[in-house]
N, C-alpha and C. Protein backbone atom coordinates (compact mmCIF):
# COMPACT_ATOMS: atom_id res chain seq x y z
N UNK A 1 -89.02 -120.86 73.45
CA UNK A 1 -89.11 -122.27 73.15
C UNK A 1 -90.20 -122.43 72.09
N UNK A 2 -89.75 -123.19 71.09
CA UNK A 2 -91.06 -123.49 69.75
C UNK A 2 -91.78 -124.66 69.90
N UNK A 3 -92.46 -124.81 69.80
CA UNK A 3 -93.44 -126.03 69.22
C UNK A 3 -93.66 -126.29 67.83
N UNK A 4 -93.62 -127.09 67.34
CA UNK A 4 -94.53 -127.46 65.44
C UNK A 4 -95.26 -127.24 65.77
N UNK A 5 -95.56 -125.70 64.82
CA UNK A 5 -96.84 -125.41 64.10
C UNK A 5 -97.76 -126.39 63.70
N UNK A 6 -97.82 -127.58 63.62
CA UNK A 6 -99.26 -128.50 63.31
C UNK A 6 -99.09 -129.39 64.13
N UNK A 7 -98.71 -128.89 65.36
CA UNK A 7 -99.58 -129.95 66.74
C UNK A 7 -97.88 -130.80 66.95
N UNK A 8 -97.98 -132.03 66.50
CA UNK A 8 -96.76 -132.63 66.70
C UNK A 8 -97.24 -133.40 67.78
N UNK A 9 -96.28 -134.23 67.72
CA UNK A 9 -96.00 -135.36 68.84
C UNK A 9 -94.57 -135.13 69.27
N UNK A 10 -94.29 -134.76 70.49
CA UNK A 10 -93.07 -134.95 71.77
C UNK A 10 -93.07 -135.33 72.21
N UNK A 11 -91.69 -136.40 72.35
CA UNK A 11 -91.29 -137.48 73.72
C UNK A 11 -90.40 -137.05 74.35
N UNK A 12 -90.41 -137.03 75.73
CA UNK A 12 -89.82 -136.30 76.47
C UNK A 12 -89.38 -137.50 77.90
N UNK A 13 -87.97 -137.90 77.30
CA UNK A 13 -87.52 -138.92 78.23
C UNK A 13 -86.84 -138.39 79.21
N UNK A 14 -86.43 -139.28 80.34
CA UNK A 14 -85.22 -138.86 81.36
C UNK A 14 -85.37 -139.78 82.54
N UNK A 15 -84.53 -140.16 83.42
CA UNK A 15 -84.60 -140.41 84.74
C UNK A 15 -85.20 -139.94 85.60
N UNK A 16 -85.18 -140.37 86.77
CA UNK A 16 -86.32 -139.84 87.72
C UNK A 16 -85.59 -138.91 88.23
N UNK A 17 -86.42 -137.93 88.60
CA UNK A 17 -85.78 -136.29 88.93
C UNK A 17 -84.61 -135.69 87.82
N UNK A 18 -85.07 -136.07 86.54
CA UNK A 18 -83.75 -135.20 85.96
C UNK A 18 -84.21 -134.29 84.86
N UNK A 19 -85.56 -133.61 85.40
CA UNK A 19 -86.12 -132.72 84.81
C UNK A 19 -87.11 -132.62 83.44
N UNK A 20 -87.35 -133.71 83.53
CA UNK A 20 -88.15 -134.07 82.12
C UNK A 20 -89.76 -133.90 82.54
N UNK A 21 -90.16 -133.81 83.54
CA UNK A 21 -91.92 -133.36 83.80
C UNK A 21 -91.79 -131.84 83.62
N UNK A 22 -90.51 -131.15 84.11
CA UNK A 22 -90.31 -129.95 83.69
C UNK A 22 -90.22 -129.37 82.67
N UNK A 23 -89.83 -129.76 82.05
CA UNK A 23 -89.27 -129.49 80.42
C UNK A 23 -90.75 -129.94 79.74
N UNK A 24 -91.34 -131.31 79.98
CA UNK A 24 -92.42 -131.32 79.33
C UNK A 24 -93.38 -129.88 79.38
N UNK A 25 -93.76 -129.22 80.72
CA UNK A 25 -94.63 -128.74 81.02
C UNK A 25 -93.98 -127.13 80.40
N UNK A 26 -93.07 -126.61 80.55
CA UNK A 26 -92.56 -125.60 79.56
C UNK A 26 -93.03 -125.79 78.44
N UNK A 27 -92.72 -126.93 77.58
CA UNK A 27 -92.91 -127.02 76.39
C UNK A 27 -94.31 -126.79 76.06
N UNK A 28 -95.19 -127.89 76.63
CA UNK A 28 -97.07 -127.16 76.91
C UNK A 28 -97.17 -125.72 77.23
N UNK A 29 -96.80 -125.07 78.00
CA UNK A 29 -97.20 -123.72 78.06
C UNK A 29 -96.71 -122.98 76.82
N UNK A 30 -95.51 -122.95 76.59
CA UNK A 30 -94.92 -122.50 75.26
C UNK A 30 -95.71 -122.99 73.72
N UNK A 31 -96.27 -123.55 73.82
CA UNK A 31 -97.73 -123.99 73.28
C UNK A 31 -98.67 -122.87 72.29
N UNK A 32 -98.65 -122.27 73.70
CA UNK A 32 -99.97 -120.85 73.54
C UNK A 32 -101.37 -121.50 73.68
N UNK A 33 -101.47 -122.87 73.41
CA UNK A 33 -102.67 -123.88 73.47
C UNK A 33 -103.21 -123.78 75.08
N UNK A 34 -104.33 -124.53 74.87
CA UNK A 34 -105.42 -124.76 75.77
C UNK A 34 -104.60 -126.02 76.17
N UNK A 35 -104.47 -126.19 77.70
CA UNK A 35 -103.59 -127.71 77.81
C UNK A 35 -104.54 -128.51 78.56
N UNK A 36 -104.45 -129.91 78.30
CA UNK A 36 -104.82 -130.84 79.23
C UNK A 36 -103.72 -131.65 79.87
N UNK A 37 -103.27 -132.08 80.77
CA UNK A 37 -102.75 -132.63 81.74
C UNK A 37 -103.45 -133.92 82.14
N UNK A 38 -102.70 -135.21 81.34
CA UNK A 38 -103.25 -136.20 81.49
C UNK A 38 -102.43 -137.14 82.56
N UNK A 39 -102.65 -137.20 83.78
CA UNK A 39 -102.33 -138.05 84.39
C UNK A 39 -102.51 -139.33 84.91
N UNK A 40 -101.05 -140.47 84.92
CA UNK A 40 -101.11 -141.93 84.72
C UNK A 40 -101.09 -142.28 86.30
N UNK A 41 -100.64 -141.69 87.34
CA UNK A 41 -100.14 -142.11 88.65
C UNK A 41 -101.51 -142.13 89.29
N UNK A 42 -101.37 -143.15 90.13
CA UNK A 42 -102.13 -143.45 91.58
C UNK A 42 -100.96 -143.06 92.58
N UNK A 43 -101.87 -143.08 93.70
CA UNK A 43 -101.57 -142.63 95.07
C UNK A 43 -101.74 -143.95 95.60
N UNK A 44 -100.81 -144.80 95.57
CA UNK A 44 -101.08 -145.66 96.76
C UNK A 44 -100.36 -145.93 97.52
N UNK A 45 -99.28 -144.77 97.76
CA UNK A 45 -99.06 -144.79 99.38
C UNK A 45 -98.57 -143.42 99.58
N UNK A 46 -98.15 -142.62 100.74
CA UNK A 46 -97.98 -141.33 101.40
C UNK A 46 -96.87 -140.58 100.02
N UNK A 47 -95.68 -141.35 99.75
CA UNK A 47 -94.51 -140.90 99.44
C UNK A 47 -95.24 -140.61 97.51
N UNK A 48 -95.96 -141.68 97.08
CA UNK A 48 -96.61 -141.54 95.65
C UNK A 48 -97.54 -140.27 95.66
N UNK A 49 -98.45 -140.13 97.04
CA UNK A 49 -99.22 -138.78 97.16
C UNK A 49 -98.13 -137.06 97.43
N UNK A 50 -97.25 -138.00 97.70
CA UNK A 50 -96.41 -136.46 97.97
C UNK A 50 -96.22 -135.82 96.14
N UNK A 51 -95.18 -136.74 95.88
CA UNK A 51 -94.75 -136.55 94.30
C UNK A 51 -95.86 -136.30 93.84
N UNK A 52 -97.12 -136.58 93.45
CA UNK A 52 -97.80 -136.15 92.33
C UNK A 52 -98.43 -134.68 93.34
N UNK A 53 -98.69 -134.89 94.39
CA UNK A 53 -98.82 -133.25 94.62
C UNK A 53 -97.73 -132.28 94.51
N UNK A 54 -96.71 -132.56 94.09
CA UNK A 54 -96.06 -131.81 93.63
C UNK A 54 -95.70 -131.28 92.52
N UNK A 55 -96.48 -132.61 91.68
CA UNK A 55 -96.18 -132.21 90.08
C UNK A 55 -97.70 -130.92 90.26
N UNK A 56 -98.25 -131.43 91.43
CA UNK A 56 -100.23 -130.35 90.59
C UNK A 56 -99.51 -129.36 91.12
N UNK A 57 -98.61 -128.69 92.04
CA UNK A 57 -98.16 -127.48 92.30
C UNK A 57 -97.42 -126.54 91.23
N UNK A 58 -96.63 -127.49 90.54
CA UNK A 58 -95.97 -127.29 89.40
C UNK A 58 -97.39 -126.51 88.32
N UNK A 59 -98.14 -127.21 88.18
CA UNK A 59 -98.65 -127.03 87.13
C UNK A 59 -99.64 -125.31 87.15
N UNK A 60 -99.80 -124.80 85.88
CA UNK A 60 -100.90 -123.83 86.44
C UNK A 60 -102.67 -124.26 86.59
N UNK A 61 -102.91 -123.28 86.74
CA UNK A 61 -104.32 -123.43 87.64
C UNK A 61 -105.49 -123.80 86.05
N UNK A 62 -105.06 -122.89 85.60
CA UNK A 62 -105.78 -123.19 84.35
C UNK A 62 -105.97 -124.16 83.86
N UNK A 63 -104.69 -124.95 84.25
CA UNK A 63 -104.95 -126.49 82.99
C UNK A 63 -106.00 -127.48 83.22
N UNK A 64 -106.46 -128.07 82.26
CA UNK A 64 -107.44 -129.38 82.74
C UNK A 64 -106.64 -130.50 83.25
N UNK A 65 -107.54 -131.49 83.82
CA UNK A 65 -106.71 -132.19 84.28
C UNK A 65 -107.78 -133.67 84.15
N UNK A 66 -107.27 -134.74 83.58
CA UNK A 66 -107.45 -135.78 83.43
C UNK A 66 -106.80 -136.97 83.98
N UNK A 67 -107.45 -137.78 84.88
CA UNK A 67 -106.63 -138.89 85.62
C UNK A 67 -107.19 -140.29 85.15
N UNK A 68 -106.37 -140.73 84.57
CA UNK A 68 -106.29 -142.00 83.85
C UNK A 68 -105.36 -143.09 84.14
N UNK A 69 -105.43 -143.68 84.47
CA UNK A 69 -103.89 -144.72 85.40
C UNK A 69 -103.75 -145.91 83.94
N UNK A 70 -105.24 -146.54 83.37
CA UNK A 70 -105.14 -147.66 82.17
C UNK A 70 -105.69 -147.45 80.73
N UNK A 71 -106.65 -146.81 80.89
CA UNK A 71 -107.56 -146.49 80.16
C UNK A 71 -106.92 -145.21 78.45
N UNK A 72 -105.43 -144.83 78.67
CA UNK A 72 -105.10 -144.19 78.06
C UNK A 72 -105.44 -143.44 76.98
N UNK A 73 -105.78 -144.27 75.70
CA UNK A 73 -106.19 -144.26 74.24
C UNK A 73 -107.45 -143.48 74.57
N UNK A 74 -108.41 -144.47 75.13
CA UNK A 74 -109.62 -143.76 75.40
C UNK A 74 -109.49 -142.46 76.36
N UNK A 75 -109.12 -142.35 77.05
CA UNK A 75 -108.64 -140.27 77.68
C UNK A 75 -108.34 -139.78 76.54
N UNK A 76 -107.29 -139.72 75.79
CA UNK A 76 -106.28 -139.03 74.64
C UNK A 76 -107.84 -138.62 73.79
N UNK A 77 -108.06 -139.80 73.39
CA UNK A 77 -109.63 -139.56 72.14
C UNK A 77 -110.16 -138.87 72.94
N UNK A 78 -110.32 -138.33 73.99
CA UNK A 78 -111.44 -137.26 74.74
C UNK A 78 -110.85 -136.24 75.07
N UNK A 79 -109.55 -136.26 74.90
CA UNK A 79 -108.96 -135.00 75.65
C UNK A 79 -108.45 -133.92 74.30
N UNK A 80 -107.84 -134.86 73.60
CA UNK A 80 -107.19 -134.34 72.36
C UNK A 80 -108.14 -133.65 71.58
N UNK A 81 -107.80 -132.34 70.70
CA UNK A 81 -108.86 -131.52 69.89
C UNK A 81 -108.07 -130.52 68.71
N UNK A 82 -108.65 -130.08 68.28
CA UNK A 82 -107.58 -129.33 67.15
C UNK A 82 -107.07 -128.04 68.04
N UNK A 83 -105.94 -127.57 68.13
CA UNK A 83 -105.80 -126.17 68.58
C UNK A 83 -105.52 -126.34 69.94
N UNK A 84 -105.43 -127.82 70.51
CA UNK A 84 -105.39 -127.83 72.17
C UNK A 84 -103.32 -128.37 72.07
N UNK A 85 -103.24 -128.67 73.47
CA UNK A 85 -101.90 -129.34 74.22
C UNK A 85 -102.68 -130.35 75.41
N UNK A 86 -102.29 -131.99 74.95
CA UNK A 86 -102.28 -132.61 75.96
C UNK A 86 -101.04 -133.15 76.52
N UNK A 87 -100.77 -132.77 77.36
CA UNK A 87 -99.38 -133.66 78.11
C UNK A 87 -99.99 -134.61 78.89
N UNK A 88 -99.17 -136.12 78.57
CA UNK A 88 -99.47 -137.02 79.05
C UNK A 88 -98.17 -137.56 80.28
N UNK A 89 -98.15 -137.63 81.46
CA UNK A 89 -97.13 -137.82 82.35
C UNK A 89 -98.21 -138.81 83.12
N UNK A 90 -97.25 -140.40 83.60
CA UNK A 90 -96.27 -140.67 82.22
C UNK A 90 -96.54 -142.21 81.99
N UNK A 91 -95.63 -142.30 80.57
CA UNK A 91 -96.17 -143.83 80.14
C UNK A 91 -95.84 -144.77 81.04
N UNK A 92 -94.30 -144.63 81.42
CA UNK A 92 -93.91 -145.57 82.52
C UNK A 92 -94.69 -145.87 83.46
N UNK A 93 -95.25 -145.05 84.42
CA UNK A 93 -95.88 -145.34 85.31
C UNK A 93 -97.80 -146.07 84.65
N UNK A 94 -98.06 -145.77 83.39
CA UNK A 94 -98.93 -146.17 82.72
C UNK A 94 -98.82 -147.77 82.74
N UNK A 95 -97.77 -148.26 82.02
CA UNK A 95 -97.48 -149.59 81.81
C UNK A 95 -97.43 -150.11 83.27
N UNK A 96 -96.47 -149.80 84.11
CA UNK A 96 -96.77 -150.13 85.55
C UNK A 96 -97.99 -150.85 85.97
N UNK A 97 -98.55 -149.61 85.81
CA UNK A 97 -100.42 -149.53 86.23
C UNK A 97 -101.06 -151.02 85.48
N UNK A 98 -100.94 -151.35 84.40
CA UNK A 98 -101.32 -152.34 83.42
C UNK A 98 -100.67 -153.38 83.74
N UNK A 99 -99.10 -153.68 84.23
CA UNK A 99 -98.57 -155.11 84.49
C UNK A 99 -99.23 -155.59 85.63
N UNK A 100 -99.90 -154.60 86.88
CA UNK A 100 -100.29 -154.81 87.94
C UNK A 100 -101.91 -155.42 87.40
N UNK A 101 -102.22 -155.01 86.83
CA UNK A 101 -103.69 -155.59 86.25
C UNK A 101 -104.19 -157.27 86.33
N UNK A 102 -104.82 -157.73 86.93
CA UNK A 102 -105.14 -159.58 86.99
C UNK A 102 -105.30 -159.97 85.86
N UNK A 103 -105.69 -159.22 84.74
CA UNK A 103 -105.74 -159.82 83.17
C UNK A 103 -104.68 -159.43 82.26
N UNK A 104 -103.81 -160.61 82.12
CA UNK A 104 -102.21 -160.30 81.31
C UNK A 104 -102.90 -159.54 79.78
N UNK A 105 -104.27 -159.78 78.84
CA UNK A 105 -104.06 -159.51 77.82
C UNK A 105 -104.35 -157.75 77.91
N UNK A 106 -105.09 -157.46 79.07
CA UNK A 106 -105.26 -155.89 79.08
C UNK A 106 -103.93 -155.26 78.43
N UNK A 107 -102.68 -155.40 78.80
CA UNK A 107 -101.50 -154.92 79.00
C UNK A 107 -101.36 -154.56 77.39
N UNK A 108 -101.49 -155.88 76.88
CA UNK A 108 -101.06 -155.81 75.14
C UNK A 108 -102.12 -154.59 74.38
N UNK A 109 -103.95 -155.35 74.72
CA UNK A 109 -105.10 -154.79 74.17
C UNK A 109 -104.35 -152.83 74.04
N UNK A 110 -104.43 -152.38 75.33
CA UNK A 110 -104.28 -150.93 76.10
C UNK A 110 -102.57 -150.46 75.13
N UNK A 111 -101.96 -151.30 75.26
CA UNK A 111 -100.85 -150.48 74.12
C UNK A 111 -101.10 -150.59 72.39
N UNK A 112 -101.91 -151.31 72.21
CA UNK A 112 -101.90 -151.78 70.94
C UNK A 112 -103.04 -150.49 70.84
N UNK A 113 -104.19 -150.02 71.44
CA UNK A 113 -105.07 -149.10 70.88
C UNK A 113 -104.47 -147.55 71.46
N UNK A 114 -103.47 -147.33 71.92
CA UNK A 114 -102.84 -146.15 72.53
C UNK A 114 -101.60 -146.00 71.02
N UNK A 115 -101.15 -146.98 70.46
CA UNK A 115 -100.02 -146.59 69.42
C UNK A 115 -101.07 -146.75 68.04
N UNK A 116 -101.97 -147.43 68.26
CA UNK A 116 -102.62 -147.44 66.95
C UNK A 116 -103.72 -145.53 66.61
N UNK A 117 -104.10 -145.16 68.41
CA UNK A 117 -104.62 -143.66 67.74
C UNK A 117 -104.08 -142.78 67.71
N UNK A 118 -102.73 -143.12 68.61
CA UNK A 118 -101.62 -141.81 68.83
C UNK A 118 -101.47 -140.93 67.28
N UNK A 119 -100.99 -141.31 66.10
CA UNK A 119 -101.28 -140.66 65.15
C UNK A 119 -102.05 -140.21 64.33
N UNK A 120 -102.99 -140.22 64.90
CA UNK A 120 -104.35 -139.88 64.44
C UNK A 120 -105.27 -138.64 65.19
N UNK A 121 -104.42 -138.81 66.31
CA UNK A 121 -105.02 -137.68 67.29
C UNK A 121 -104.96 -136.02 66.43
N UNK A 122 -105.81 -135.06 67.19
CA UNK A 122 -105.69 -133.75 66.76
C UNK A 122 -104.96 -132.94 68.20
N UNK A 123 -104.54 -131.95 67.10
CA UNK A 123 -103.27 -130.81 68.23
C UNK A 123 -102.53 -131.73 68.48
N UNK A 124 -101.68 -130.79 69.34
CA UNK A 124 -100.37 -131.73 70.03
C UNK A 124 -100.31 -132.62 70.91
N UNK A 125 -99.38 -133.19 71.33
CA UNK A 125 -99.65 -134.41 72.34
C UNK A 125 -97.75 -134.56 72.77
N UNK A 126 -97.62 -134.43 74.10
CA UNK A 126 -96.77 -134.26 74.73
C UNK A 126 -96.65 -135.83 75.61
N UNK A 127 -95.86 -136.53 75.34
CA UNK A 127 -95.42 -137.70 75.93
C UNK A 127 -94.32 -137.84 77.07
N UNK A 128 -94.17 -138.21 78.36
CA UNK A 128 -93.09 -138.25 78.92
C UNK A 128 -93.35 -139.52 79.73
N UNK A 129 -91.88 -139.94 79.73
CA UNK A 129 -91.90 -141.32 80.22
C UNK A 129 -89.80 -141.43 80.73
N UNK A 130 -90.42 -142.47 81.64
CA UNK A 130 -88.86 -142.63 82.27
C UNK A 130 -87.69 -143.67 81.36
N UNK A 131 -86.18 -143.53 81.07
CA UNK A 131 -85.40 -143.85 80.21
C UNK A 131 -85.23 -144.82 81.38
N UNK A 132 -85.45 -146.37 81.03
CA UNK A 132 -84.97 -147.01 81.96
C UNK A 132 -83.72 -148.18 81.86
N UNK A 133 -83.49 -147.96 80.99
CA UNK A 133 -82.56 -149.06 79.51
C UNK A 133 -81.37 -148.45 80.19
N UNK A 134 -80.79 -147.26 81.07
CA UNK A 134 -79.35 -147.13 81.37
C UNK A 134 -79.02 -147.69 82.04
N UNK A 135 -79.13 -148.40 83.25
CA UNK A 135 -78.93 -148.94 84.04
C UNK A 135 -78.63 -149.92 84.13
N UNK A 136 -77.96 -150.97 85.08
CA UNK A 136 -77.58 -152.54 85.24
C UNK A 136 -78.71 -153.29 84.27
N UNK A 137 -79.10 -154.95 84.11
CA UNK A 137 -80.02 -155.53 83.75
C UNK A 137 -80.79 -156.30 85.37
N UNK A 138 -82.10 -155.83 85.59
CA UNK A 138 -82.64 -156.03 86.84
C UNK A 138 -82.36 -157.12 86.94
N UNK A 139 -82.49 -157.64 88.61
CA UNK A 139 -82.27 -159.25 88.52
C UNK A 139 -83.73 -160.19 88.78
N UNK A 140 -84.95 -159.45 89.12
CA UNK A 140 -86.27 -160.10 88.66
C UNK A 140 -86.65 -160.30 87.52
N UNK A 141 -87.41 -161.31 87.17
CA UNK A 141 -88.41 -160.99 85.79
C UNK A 141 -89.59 -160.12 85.60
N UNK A 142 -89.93 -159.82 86.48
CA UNK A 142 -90.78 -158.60 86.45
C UNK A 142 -90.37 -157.40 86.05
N UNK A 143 -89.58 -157.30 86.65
CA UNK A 143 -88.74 -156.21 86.22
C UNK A 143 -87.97 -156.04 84.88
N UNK A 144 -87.53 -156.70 84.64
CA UNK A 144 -86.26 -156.85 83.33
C UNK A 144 -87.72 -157.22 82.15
N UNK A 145 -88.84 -158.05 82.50
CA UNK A 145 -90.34 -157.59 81.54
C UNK A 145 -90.99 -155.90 81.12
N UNK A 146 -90.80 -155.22 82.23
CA UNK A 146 -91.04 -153.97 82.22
C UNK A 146 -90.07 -152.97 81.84
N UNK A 147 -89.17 -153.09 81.98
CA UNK A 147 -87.71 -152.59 81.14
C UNK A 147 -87.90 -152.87 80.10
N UNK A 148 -88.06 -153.81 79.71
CA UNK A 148 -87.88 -154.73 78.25
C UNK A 148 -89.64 -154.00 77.43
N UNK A 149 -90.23 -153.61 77.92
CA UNK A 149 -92.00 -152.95 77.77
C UNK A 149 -91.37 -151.57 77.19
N UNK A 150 -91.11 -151.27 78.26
CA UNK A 150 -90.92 -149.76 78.39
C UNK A 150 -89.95 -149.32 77.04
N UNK A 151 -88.63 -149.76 77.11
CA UNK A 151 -87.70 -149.16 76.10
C UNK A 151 -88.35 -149.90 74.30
N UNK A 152 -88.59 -150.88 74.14
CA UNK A 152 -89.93 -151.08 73.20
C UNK A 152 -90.99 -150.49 72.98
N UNK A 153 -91.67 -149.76 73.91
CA UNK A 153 -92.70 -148.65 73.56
C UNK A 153 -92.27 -147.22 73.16
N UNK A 154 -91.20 -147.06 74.03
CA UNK A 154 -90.18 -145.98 73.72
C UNK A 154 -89.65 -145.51 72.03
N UNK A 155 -88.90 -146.56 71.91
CA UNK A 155 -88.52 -146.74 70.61
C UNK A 155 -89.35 -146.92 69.38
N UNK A 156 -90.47 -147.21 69.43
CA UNK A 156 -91.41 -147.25 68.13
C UNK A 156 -92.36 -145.95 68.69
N UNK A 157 -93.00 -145.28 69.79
CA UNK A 157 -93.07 -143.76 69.67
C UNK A 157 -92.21 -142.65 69.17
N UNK A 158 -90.87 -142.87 69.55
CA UNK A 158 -90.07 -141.88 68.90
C UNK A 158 -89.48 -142.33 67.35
N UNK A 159 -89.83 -143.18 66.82
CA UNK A 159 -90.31 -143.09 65.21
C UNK A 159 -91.42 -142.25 64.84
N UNK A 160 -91.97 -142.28 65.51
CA UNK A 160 -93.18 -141.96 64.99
C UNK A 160 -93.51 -140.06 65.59
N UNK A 161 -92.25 -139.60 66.68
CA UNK A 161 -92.38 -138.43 67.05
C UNK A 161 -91.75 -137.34 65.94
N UNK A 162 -92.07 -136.13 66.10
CA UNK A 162 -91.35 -135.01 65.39
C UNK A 162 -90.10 -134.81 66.18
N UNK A 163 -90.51 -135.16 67.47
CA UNK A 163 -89.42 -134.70 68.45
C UNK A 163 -89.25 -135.60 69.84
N UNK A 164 -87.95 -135.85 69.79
CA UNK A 164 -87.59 -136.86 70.74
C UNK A 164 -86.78 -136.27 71.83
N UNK A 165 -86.70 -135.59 73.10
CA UNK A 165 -85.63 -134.58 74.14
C UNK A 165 -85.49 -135.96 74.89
N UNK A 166 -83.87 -135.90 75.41
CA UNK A 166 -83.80 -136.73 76.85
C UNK A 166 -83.26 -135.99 77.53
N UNK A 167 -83.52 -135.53 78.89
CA UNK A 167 -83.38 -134.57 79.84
C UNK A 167 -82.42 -135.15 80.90
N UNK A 168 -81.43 -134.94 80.87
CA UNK A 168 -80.74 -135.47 82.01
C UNK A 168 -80.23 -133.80 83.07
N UNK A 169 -80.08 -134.33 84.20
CA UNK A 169 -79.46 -132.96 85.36
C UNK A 169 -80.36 -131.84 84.83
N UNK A 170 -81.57 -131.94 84.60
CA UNK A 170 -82.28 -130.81 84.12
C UNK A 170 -81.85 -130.01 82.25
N UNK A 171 -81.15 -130.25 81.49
CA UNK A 171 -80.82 -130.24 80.53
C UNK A 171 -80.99 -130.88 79.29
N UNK A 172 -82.05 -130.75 78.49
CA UNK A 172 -82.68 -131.67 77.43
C UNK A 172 -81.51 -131.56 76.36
N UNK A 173 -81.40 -132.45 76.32
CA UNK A 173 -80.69 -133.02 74.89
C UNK A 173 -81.77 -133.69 73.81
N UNK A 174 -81.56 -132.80 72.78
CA UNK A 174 -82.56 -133.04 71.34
C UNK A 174 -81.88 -134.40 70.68
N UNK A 175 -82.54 -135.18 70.84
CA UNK A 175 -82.67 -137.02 69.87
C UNK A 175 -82.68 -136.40 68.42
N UNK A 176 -84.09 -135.60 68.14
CA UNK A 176 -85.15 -136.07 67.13
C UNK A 176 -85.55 -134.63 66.87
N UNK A 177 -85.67 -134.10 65.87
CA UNK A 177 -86.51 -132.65 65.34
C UNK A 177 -85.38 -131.51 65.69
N UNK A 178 -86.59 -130.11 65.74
CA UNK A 178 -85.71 -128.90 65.82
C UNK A 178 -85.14 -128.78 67.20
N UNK A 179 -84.45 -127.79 66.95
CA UNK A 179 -84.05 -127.88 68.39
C UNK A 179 -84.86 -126.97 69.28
N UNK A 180 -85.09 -126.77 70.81
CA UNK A 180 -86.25 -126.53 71.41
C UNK A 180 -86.16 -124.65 71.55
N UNK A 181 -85.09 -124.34 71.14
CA UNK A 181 -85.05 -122.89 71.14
C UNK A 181 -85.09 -122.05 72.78
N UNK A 182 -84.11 -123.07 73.35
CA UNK A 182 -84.47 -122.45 74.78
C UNK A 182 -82.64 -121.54 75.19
C-alpha cells in the first residue's frame, strides 16, 4: 500500500463497521512514519467505552495517542510535524462533540480554524469520518442539521484531499488520487 511521498491529506469515508478505521490505520502504518492517533470520541456510556477500546486494541503500541473530542485544529498544530502520520478518527463523532456544546458559535469558530490549518499542516494527515448522506432524510432537526454538517465538511475536505477512499463491506473504493496499491 503507498502513501504520497509529500505527506498528503486522506479521507477515508464509510459507514459504521464497514472498515474504514481499518483501512485508515493500514494506510498510517504503511506510512513508515512516526504516527499519532488523534482521537475525537468520549466514553459516555459502557457500549461508547467498549468501541473505542477496541479501536486502542487495534492499534499498535507504539503510536502516540492524542484525545481531543473539540479542540481539533489546536491538537493537529501540536501533533502534526514534518516526516510524521497523524490519523485523525473521527470528524463525525468530532462535530457531534461540538453540536452538543451550550455555545452554538463554538461549532462554526472549531470548523472554520480546523479547514483553515488543515492545509498548512506538515507530514501527512489521515482523516476518517462516517458517510452519512446514504441513507433516508432523518426525521429530527437535529439530526438532518448534522447530516447536513457532516456531508458539507466532507465535501470541501475532499477538494482539498490527494485522496478520497470510501470503504464499504471492508473494501475501499478510490473517489480521489492513486490507487492504494493493496
Amino acid at each position: 500500500m503507498s502513501v504520497p511521498e509529500s505527506g498528503g491529506r486522506v479521507l477515508v469515508l464509510g459507514g459504521v463497521r464497514s472498515g474504514k478505521s481499518r483501512l485508515a490505520e493500514r494506510l498510517a502504518l504503511a506510512s513508515g512514519r512516526p504516527v499519532t492517533y488523534l482521537a475525537t470520541a468520549t466514553a459516555d456510556d459502557a457500549e461508547m467505552a467498549a468501541r473505542i477500546a477496541t479501536h486502542r486494541n487495534h492499534r499498535p503500541p507504539d503510536w502516540a495517542l492524542v484525545e481531543e473530542p473539540l479542540a481539533l485544529a489546536a491538537a493537529l498544530e501540536q501533533a502534526c510535524a514534518p516526516g510524521h502520520c497523524v490519523l485523525v478518527e473521527c470528524l463525525t463523532l468530532w462535530l457531534t462533540n461540538l453540536l452538543c456544546q451550550p455555545d452554538p458559535a463554538r461549532l462554526a469558530a472549531e470548523i472554520d480554524a480546523f479547514e483553515a490549518l488543515l492545509p498548512r499542516l506538515p507530514g501527512q494527515v489521515i482523516l476518517v469520518g462516517n458517510e452519512v448522506g446514504l441513507g433516508v432524510v432523518p426525521l429530527d432537526a437535529l439530526t438532518r442539521r448534522y447530516c447536513d454538517l457532516a456531508g458539507a465538511l466532507h465535501q470541501r475536505l475532499a477538494a482539498g484531499c490527494e485522496r478520497v477512499v470510501l470503504t464499504v463491506a471492508g473494501i475501499p473504493l478510490m473517489l480521489k488520487g492513486p490507487p492504494l496499491g493493496l
